[in-house]
C-alpha atoms as a PDB file:
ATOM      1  CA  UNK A   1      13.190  10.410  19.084  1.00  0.00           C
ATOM      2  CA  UNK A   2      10.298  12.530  19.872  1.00  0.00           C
ATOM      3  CA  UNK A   3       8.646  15.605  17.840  1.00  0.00           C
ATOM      4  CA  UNK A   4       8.628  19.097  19.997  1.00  0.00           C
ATOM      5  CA  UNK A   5       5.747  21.882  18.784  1.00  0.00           C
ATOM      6  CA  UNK A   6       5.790  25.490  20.183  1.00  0.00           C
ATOM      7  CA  UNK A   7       2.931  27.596  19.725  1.00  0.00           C
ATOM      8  CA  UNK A   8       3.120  30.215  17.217  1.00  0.00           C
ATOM      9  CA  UNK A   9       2.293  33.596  17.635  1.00  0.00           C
ATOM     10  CA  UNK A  10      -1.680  33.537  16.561  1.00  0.00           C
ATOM     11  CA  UNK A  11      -1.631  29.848  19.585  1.00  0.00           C
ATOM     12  CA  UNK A  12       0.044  33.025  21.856  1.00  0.00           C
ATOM     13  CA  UNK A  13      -2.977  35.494  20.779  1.00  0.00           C
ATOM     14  CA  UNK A  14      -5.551  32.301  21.268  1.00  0.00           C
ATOM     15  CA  UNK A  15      -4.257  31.451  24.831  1.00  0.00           C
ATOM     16  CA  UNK A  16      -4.415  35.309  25.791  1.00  0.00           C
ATOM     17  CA  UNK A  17      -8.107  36.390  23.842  1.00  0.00           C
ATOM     18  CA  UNK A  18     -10.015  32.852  23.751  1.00  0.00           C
ATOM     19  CA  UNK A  19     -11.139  34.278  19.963  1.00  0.00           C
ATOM     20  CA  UNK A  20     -10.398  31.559  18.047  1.00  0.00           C
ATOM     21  CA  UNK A  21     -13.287  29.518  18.875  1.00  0.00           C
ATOM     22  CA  UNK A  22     -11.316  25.446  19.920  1.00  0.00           C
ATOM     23  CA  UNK A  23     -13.125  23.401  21.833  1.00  0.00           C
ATOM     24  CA  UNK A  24     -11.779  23.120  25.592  1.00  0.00           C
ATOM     25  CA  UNK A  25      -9.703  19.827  24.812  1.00  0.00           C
ATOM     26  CA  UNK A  26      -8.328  21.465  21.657  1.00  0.00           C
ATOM     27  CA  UNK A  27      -7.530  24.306  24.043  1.00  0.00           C
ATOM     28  CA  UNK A  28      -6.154  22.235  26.766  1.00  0.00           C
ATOM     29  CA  UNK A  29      -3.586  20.668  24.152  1.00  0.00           C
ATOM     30  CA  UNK A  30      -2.320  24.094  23.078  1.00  0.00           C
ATOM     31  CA  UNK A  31      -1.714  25.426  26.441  1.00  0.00           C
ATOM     32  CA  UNK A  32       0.361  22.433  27.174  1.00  0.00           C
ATOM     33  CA  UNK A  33       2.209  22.829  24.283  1.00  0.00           C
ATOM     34  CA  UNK A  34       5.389  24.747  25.255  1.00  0.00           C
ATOM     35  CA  UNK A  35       8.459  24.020  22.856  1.00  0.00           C
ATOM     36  CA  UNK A  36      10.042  21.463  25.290  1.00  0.00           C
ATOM     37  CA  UNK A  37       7.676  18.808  26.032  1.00  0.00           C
ATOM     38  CA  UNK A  38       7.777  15.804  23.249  1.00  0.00           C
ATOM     39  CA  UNK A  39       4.137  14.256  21.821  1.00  0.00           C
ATOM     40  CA  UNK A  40       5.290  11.686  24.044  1.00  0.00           C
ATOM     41  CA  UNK A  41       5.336  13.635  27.120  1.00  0.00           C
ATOM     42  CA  UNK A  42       2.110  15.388  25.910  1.00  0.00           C
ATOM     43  CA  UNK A  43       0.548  12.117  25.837  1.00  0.00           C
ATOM     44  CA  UNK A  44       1.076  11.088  29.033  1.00  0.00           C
ATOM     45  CA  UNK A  45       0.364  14.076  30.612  1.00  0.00           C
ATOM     46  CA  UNK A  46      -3.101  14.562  28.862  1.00  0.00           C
ATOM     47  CA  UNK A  47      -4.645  11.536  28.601  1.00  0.00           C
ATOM     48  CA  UNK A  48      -6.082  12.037  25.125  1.00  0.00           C
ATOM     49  CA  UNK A  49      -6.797   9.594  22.621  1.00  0.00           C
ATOM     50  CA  UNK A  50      -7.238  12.062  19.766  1.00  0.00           C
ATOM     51  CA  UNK A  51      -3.851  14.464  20.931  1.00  0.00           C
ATOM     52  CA  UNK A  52      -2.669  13.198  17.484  1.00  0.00           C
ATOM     53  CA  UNK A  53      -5.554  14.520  15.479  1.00  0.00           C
ATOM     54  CA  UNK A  54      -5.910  17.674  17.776  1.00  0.00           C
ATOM     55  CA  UNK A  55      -2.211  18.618  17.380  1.00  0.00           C
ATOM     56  CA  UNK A  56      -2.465  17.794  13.162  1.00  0.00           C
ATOM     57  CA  UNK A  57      -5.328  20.297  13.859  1.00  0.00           C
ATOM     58  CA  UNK A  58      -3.684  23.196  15.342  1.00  0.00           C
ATOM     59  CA  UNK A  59      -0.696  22.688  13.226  1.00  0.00           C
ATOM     60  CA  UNK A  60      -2.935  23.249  10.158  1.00  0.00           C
ATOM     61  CA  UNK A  61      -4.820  25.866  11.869  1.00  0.00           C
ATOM     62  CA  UNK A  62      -1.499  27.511  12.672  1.00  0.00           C
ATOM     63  CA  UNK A  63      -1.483  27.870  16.287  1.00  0.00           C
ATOM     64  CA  UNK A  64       1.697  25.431  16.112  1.00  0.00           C
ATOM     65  CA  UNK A  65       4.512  24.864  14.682  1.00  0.00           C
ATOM     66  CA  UNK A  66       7.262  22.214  15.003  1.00  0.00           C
ATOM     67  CA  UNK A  67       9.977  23.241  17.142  1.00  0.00           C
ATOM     68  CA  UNK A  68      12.525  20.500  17.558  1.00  0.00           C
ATOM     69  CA  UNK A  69      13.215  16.765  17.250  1.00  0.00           C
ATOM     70  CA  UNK A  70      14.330  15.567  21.173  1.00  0.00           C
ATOM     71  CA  UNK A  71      16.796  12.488  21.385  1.00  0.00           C
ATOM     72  CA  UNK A  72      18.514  13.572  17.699  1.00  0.00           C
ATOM     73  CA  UNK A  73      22.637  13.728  17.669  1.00  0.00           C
ATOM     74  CA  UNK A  74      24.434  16.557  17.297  1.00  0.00           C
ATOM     75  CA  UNK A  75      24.649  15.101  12.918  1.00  0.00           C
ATOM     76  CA  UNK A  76      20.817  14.957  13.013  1.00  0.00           C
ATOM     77  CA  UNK A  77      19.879  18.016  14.482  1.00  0.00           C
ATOM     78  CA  UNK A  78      18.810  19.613  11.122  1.00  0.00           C
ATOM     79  CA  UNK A  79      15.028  19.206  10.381  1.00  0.00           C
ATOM     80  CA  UNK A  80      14.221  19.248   7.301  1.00  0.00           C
ATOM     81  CA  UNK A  81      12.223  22.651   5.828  1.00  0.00           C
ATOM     82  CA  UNK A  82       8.941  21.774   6.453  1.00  0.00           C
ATOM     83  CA  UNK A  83       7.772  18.482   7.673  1.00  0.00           C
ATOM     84  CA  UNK A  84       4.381  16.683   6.620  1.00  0.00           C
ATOM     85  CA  UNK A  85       1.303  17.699   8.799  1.00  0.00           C
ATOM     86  CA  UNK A  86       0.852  14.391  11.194  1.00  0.00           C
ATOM     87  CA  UNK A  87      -2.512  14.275  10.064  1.00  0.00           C
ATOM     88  CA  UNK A  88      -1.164  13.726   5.820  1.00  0.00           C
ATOM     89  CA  UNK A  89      -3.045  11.420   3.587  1.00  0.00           C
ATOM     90  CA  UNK A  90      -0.917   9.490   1.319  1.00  0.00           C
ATOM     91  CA  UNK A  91      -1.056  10.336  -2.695  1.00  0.00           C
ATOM     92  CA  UNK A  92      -4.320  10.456  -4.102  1.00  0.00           C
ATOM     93  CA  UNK A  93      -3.904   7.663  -7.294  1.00  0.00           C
ATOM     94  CA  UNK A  94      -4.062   9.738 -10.626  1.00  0.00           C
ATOM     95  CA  UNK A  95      -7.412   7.474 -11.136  1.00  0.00           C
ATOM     96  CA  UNK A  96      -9.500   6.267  -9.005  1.00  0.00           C
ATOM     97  CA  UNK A  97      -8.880   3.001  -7.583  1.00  0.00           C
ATOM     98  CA  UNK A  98     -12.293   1.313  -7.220  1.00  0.00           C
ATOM     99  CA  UNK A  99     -11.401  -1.229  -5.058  1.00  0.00           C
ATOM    100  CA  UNK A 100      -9.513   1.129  -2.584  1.00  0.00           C
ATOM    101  CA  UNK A 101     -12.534   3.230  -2.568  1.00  0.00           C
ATOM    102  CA  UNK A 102     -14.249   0.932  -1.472  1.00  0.00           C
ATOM    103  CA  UNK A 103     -12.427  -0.805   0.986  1.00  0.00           C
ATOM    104  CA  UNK A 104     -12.321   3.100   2.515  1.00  0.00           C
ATOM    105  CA  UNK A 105     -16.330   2.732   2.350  1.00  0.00           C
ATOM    106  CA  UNK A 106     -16.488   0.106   3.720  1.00  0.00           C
ATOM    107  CA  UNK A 107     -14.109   0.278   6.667  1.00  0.00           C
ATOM    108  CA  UNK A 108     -15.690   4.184   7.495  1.00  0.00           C
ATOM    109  CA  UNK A 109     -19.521   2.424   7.650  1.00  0.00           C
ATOM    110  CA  UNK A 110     -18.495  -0.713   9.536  1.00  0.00           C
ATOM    111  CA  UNK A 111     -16.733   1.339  11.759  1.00  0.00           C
ATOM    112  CA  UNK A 112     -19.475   3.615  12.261  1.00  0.00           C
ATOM    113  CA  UNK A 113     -22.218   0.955  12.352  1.00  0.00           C
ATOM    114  CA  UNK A 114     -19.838  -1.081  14.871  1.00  0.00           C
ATOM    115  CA  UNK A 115     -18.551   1.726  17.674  1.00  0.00           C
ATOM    116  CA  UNK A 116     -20.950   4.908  17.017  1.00  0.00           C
ATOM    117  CA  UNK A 117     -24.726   2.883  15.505  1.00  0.00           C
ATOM    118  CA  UNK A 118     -26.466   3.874  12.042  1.00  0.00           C
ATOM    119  CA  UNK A 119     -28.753   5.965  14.346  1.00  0.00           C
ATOM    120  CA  UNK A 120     -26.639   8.966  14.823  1.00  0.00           C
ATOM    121  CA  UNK A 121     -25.065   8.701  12.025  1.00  0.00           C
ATOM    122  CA  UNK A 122     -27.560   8.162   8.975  1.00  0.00           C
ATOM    123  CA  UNK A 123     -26.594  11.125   7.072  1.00  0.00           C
ATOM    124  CA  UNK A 124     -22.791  11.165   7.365  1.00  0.00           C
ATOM    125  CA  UNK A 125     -23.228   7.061   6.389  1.00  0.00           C
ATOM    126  CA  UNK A 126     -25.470   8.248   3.183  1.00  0.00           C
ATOM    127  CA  UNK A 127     -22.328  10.164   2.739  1.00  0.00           C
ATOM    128  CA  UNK A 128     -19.878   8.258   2.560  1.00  0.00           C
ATOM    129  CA  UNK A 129     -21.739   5.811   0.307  1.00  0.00           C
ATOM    130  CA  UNK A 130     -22.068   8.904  -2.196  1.00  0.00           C
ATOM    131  CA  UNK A 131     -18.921   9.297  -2.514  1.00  0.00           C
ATOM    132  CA  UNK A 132     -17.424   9.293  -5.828  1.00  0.00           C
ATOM    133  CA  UNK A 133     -13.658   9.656  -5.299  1.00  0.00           C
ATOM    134  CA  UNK A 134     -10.646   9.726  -2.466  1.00  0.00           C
ATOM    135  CA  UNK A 135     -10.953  13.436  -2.315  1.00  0.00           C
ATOM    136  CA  UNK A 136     -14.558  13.146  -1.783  1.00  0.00           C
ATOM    137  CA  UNK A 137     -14.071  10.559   1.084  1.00  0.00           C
ATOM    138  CA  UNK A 138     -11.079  12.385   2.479  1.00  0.00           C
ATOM    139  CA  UNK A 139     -13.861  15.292   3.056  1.00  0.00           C
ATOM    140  CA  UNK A 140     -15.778  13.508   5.402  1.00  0.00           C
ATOM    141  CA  UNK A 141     -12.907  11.876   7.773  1.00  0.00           C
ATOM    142  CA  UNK A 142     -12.892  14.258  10.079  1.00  0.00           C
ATOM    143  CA  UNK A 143     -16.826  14.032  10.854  1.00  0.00           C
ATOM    144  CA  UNK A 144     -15.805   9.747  10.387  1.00  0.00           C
ATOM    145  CA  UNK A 145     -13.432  10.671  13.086  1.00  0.00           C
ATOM    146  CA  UNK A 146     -14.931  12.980  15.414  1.00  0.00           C
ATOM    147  CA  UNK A 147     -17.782  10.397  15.644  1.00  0.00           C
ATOM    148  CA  UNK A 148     -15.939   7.512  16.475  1.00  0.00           C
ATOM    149  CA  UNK A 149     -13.869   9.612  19.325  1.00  0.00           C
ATOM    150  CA  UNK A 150     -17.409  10.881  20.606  1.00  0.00           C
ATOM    151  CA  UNK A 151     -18.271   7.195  21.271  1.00  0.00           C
ATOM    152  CA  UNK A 152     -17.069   5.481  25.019  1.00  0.00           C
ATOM    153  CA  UNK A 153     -15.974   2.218  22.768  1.00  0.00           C
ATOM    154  CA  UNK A 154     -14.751   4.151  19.651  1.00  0.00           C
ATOM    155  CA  UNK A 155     -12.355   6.488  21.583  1.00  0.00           C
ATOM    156  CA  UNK A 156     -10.380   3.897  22.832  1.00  0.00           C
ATOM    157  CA  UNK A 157      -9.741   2.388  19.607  1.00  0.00           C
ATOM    158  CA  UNK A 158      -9.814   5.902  17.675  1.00  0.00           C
ATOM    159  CA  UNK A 159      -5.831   6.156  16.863  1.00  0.00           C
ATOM    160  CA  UNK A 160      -5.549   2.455  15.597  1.00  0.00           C
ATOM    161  CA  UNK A 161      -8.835   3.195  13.681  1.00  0.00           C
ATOM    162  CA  UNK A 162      -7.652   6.549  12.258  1.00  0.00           C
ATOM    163  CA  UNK A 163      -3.901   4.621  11.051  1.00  0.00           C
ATOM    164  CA  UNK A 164      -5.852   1.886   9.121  1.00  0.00           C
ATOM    165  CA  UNK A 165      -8.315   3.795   7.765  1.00  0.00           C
ATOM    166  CA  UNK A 166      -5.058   6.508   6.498  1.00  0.00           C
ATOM    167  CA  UNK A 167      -3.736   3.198   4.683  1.00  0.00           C
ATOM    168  CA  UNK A 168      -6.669   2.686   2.681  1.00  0.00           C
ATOM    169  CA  UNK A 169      -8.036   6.337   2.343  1.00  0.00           C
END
């Protein structure tokens, strides 16, 4: 079973006026994205190892929308209203969970430190260690992310990084 997204009518406006300011990989992705192709077939075709993150992205930016679910019978062919962006953190707990704040510390510096070095990334570590709750930490994981895909040795482990870190976060 594989996810479809079509673009919506502001991805349509973006592909025609270039106004909405993506990057040209973010761009790439929504040009690709047609209302037939699965994430599957998306993947293979782009050779991305953020296309998760970057279609979460335009989904939440509204540039697409999911279309259809491919290899669903004929009984299954409902979606449901509105799924959950791709990109969702789980529930935040009602208090904060010390311990699972700081495993989510921890695992965002050592990743850092490991694939990216504390050089580049001294004020987004400072950061994180400032943090005071999940919502606090969930701000920074897309600059925790971004860096890790801008590194050669990060980007290949970015998606397995990105679904352990979701666990935790």
């Amino acid at each position: 079973m594989g996810v479809v997204f079509a673009k919506t009518q502001k991805g349509h406006a973006e592909i025609a006026t270039k106004s909405g300011g993506l990057t040209p990989r973010e761009r790439r992705v929504l040009i690709f994205v047609d209302g037939k192709r699965s994430v599957e077939e998306l993947r293979t075709m782009l050779l991305a190892d953020d296309l998760q993150h970057t279609l979460g992205m335009l989904e939440e930016e509204g540039y697409i929308e999911f279309h259809d679910l491919t290899g669903v019978g004929p009984a299954d062919s409902s979606p449901p209203e509105r799924l959950p962006s791709i990109t969702a953190f789980g529930e935040i707990p009602p208090q904060v969970d010390p311990i699972r704040l700081q495993m989510a510390r921890n695992f965002m510096t050592n990743t850092l430190n490991t694939f990216v070095g504390s050089l580049g990334t001294s004020s987004l570590l400072e950061r994180i260690e400032r943090t005071g709750s999940h919502h606090d930490l969930r701000e920074l994981f897309d600059d925790w992310y971004h860096a890790i895909v801008m590194s050669r040795d990060g980007r290949r482990e970015a998606e397995m990084l990105r679904a352990k870190l979701l666990n935790v976060i």
